[in-house]
Protein backbone atom coordinates (compact mmCIF):
# COMPACT_ATOMS: atom_id res chain seq x y z
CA UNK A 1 -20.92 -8.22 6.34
CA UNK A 2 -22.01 -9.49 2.91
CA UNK A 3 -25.30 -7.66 3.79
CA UNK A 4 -23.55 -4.38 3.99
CA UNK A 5 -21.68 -5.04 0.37
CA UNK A 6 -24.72 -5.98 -1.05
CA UNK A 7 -26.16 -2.76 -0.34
CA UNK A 8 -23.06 -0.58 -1.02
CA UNK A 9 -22.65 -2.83 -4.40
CA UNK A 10 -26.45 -1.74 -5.22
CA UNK A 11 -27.00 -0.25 -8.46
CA UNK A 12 -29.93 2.53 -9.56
CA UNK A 13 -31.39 -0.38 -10.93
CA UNK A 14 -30.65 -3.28 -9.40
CA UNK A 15 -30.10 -4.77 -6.26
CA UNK A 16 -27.54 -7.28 -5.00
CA UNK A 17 -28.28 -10.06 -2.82
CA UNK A 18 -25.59 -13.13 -1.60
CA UNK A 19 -27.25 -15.73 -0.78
CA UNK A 20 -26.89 -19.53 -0.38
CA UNK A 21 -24.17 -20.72 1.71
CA UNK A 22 -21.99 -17.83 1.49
CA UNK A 23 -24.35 -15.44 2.05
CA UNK A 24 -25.43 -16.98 5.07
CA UNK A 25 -21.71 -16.47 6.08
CA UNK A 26 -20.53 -20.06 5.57
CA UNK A 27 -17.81 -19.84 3.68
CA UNK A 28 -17.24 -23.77 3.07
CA UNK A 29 -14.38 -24.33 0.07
CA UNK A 30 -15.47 -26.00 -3.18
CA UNK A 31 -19.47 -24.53 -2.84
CA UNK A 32 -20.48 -21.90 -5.44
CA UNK A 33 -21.59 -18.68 -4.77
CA UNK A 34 -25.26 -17.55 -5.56
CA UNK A 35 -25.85 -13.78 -6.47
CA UNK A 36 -29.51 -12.14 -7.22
CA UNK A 37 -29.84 -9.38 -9.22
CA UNK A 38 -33.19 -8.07 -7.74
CA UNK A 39 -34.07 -5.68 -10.69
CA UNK A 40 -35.56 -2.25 -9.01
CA UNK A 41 -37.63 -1.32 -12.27
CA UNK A 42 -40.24 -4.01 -12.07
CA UNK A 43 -42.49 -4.80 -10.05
CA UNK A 44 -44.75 -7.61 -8.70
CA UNK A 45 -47.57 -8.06 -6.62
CA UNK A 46 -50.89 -9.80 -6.22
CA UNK A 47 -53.26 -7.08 -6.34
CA UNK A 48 -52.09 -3.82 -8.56
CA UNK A 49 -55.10 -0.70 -8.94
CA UNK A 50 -53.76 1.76 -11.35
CA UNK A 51 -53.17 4.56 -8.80
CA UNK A 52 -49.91 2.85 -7.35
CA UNK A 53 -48.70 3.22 -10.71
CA UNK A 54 -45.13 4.53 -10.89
CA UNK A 55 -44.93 5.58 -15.25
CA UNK A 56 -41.37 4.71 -15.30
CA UNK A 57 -41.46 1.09 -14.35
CA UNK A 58 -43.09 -1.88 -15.10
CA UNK A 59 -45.77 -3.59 -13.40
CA UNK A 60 -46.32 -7.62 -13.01
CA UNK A 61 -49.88 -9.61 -11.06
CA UNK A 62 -48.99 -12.31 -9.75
CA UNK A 63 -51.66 -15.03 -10.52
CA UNK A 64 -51.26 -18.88 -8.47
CA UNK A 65 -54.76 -20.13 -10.06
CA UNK A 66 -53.95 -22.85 -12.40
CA UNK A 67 -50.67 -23.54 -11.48
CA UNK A 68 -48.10 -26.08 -9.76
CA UNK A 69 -47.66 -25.83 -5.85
CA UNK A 70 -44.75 -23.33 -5.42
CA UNK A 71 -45.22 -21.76 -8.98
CA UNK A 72 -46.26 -18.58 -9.66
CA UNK A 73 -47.38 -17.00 -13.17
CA UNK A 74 -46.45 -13.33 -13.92
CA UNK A 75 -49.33 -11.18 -15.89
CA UNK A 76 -48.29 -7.92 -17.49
CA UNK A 77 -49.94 -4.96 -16.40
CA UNK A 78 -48.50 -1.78 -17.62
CA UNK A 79 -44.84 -0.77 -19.20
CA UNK A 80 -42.98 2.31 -19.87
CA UNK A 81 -41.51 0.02 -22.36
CA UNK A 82 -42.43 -1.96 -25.18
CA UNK A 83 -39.12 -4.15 -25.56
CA UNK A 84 -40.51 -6.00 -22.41
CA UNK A 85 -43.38 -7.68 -24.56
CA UNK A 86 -39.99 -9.57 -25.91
CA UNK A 87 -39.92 -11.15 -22.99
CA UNK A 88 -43.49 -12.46 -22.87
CA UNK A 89 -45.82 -14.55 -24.19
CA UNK A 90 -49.76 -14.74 -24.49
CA UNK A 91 -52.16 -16.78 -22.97
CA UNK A 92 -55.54 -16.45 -23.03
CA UNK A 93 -55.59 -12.72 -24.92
CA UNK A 94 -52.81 -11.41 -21.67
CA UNK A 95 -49.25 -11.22 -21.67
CA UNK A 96 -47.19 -13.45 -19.20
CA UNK A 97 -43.36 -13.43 -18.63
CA UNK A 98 -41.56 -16.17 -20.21
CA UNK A 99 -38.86 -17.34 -17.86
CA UNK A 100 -36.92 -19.19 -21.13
CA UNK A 101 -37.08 -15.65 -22.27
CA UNK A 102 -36.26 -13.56 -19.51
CA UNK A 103 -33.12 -15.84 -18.73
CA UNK A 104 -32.06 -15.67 -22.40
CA UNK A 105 -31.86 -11.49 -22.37
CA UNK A 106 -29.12 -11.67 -20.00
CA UNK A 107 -26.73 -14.43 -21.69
CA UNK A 108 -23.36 -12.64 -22.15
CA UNK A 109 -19.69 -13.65 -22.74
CA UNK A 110 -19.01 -13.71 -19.42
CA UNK A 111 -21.90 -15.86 -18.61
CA UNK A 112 -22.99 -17.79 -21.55
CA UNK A 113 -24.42 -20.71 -20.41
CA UNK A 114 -27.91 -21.33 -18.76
CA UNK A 115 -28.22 -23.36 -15.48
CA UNK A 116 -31.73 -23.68 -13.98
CA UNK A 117 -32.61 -20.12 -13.36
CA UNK A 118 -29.13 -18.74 -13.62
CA UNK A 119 -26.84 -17.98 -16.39
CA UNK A 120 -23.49 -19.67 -15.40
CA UNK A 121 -23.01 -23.31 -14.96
CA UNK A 122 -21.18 -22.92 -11.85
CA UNK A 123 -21.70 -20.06 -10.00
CA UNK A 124 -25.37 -18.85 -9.37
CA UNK A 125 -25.88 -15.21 -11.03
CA UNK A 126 -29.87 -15.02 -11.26
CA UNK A 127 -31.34 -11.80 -11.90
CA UNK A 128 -34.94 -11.82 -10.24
CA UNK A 129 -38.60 -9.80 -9.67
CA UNK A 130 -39.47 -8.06 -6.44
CA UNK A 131 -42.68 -8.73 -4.79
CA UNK A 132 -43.06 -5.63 -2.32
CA UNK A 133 -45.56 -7.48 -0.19
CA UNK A 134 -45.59 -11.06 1.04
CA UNK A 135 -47.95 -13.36 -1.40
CA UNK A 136 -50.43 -15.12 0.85
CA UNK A 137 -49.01 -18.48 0.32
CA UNK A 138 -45.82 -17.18 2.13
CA UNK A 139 -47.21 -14.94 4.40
CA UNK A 140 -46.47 -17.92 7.07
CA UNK A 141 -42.93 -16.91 7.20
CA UNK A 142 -43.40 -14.20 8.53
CA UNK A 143 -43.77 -15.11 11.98
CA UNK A 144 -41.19 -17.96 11.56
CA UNK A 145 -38.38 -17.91 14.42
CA UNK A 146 -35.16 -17.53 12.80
CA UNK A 147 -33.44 -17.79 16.21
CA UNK A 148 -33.25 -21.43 17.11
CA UNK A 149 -29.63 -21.83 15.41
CA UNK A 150 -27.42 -21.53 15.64
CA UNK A 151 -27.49 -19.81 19.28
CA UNK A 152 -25.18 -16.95 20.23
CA UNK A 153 -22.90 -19.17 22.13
CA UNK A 154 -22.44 -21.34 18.24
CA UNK A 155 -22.52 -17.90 16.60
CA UNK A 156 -19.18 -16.78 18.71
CA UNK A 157 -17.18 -20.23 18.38
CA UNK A 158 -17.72 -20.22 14.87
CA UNK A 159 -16.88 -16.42 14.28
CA UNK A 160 -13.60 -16.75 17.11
CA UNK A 161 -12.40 -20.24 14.90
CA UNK A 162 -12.83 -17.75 11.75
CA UNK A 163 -10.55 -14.62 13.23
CA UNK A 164 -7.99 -17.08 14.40
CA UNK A 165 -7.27 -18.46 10.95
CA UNK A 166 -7.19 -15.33 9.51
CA UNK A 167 -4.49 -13.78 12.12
CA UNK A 168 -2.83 -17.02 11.25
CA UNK A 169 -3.09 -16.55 7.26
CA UNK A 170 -1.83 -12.74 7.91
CA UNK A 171 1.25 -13.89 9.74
CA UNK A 172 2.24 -16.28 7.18
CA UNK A 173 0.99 -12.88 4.70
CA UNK A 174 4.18 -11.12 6.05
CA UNK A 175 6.45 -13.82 5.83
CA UNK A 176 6.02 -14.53 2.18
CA UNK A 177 6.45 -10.69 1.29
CA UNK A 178 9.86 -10.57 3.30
CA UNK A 179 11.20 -13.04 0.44
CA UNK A 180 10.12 -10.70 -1.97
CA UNK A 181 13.47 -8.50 -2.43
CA UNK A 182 14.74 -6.49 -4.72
CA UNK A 183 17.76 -8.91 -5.27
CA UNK A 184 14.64 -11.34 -6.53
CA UNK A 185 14.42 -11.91 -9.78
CA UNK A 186 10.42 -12.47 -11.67
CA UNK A 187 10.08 -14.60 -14.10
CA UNK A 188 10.08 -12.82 -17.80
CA UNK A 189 12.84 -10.47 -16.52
CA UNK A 190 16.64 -10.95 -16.86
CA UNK A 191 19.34 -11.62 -14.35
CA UNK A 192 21.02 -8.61 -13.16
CA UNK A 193 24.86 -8.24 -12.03
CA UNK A 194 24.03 -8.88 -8.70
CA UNK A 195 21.51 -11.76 -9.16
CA UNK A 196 24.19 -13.70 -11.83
CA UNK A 197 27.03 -12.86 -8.87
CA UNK A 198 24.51 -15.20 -6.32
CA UNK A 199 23.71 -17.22 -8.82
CA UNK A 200 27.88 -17.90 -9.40
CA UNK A 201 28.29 -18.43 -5.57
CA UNK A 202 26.03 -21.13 -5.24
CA UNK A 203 27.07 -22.83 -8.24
CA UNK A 204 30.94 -22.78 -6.79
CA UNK A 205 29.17 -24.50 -3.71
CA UNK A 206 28.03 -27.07 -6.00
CA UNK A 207 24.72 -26.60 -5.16
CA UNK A 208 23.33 -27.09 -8.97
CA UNK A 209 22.31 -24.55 -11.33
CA UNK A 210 18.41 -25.68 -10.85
CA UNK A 211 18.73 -25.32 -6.96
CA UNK A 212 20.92 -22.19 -7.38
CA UNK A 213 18.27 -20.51 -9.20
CA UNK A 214 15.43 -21.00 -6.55
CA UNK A 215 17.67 -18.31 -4.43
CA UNK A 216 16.81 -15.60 -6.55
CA UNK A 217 13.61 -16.98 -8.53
CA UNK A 218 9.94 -15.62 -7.32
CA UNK A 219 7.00 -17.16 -9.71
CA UNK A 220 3.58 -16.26 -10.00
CA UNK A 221 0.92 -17.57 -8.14
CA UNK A 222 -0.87 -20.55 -10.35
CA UNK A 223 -3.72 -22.44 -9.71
CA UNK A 224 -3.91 -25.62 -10.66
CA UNK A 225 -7.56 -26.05 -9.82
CA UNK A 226 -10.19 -23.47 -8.71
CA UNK A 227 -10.31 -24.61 -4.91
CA UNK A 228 -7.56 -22.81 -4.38
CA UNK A 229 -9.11 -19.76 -6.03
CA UNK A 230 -10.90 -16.87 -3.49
CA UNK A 231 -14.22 -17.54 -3.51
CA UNK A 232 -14.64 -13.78 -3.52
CA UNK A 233 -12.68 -13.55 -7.18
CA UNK A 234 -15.66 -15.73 -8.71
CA UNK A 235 -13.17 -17.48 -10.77
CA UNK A 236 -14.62 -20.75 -12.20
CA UNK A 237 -11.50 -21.52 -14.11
CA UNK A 238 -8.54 -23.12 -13.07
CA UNK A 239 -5.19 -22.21 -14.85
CA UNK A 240 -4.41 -18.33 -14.47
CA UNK A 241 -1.55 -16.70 -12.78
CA UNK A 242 -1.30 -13.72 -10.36
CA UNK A 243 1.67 -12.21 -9.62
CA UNK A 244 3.20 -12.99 -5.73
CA UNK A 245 3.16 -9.78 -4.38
CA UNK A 246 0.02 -8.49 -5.66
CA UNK A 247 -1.45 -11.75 -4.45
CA UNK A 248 -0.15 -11.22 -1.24
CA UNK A 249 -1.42 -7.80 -0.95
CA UNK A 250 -5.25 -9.47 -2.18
CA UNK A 251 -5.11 -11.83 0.11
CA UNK A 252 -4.15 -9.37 3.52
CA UNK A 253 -7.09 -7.17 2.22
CA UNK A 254 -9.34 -10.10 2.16
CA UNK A 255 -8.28 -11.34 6.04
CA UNK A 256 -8.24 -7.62 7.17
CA UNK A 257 -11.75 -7.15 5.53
CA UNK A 258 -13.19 -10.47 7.31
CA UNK A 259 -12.09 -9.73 10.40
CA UNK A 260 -13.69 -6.67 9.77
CA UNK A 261 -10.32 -4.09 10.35
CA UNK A 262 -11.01 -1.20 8.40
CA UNK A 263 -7.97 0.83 8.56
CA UNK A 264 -5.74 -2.74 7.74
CA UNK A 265 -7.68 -3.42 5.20
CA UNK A 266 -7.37 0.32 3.75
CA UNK A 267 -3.52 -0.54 4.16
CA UNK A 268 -3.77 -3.73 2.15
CA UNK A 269 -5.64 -1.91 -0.68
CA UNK A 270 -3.26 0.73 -0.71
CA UNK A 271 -0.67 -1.41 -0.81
CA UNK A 272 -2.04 -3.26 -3.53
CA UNK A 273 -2.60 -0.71 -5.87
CA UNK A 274 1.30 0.50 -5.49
CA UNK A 275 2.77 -2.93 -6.62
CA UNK A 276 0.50 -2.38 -9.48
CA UNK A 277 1.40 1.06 -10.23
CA UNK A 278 5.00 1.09 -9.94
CA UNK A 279 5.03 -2.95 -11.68
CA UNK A 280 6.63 -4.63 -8.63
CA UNK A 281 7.36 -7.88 -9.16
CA UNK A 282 4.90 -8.11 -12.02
CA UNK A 283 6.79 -9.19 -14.67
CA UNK A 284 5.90 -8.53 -18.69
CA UNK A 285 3.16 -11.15 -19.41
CA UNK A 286 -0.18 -9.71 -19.55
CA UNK A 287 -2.40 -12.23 -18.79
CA UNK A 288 -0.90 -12.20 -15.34
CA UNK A 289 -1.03 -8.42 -14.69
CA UNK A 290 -4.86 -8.74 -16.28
CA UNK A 291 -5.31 -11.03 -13.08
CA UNK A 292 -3.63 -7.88 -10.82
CA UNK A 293 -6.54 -5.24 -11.99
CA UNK A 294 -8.90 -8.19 -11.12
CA UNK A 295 -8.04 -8.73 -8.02
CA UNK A 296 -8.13 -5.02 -7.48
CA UNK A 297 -11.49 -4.38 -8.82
CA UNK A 298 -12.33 -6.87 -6.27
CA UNK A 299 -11.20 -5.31 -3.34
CA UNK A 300 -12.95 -2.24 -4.47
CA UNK A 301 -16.58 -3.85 -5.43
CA UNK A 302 -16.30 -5.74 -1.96
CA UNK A 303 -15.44 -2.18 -0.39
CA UNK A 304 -18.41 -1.00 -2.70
CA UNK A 305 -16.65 1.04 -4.38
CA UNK A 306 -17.93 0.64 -7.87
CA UNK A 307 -16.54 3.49 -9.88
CA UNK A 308 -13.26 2.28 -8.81
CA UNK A 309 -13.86 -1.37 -9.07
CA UNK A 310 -15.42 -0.41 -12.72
CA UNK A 311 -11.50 1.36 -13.80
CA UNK A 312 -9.92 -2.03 -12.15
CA UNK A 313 -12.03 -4.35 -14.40
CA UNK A 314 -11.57 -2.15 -17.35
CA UNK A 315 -7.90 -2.45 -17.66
CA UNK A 316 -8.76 -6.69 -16.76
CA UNK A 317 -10.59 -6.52 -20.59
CA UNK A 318 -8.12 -4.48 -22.11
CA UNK A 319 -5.19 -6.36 -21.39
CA UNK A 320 -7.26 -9.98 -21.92
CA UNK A 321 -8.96 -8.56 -24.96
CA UNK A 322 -7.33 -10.94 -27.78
CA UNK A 323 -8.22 -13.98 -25.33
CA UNK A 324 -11.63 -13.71 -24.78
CA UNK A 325 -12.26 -17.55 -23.30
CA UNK A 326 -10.03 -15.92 -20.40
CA UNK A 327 -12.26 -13.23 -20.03
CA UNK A 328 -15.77 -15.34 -19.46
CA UNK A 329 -14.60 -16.86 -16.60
CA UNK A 330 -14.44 -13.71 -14.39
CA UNK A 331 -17.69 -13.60 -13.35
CA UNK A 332 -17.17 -10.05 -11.59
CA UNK A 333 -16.92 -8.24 -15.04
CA UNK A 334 -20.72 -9.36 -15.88
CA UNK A 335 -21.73 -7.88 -12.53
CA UNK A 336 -20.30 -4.83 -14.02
CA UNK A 337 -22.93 -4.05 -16.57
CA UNK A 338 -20.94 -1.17 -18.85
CA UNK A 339 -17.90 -3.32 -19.49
């Protein structure tokens, strides 16, 4: 599955690849998520003659004398493009890539920190270089069995444990949106007639104003700390709020989507994007109804759907504009490259 979103979330020029953990499908709370943006305009290999060359993208050698075991270094050959000799540095009258440089070009708001080869000190966003053939110190993997394990037998527990906890999560889905009424009051809204009427009765009961108000209070969604966060929001900030219904919405999509149901998950999306259009239960703060375009840009990226997904995020920065140290912790708006 994350295969398939990886290549519908594929750009002209760049691709996407989950790897890690999660993009071996192991989808194990608290562990980051590692993306690689493959970029589609360079390109490395050992041995390069000039008649392979392609005059709108850039060519790499890739050179092992001299170096560490497991290190590679990166010799210019030809560019289209002379803003990639920013990116380099000479040795020995040639032009190498600089990896301090090349991580450097793609610091950002959203991602401002550098972490090994990635920029974001959590999750792992690493844009990398292509090599269309195997190098000859790899070419060993290629014949290397990729079958001993887990077995089919491990393969089916694991994915029947996974399908029953999302039927599960669904069920409990439905129940949660059956307390969200009309007679429900959000927070940042007033009581209305009817609401203040309940409100009345259960204070007659003697029930206490605090306890009386839980019958028609629904809050937002806040999390405390960021393993309660979707891993597939790539939120590495604790503290924001989502409204309930549009997080209840997010969340069937995301069960309907692993279990791999398209036409429930086209449901859940649809669903989604009505609470947000019509303001159900979203109340008037917009921090929180940022957080609703989020989660719908999500849904759409996952779907692969990036034109939509890119409208979704747009209407995130709008509304989150005057906070920007809200904004860097979305790390699916710097996988967005025009926002």
């Amino acid at each position: 599955m994350n295969t398939v979103c990886d290549h519908l979330s594929s750009e002209d020029n760049r691709v996407y690849i989950t790897s890690g953990s999660f993009g071996e499908g192991l989808e194990m709370r608290g562990s980051d998520i590692d993306i690689m943006f493959v970029l589609k305009r360079i390109e490395v290999n050992e041995k390069i003659t000039s008649h392979f060359f392609n005059p709108t993208k850039t060519y790499f050698s890739l050179k092992t004398e001299d170096t560490k075991p497991g290190f590679a270094m990166l010799c210019l050959i030809s560019s289209p493009s002379h803003q990639i000799l920013d990116i380099c540095e000479t040795y020995r009258t040639d032009n190498y890539l600089s990896n301090a440089l090349f991580r450097k070009r793609y610091l950002n708001d959203a991602s401002p920190v550098e972490h090994g080869p990635c920029v974001s000190d959590t999750d792992g966003l690493t844009h990398c270089l292509h090599s269309i053939t195997w190098v000859k110190s790899a070419s060993g993997w290629i014949s290397r069995s990729n079958k001993l394990w887990p077995n089919k037998s491990t393969q089916q527990i694991i994915t029947n444990y996974g399908e029953k906890q999302y039927k599960e999560c669904v069920t409990l889905i439905l129940y949660a949106l059956s307390k969200c009424t009309l007679d429900k009051l959000i927070r940042g809204t007033e009581l209305s007639v009817t609401q203040r009427l309940l409100v009345k009765w259960h204070l007659i009961y003697k029930q206490g104003l605090v306890r009386s108000l839980k019958f028609v209070l629904v809050d937002n969604i806040i999390f405390t700390t960021s393993a309660f966060i979707p891993m597939e929001l790539l939120i590495v900030k604790s503290g924001y709020e989502i409204p309930p219904v549009v997080y209840a919405h997010f969340l069937s999509f995301l069960c309907h989507y692993h279990m791999n149901n398209v036409r429930a998950y086209r449901n859940s999306l649809r669903d989604l994007q009505l609470t947000i259009d019509e303001d159900y239960f979203m109340g008037k703060d917009k921090c929180p109804k940022a957080l609703s375009y989020y989660c719908l840009g999500t849904a759409f990226q996952l779907m692969g759907d990036n034109v939509s997904a890119q409208i979704a995020f747009t209407e995130t920065v709008k509304l989150l504009y005057p906070y920007p140290f809200l904004i860097r912790p979305l790390k699916r708006l710097s996988m967005t490259t025009s926002l």
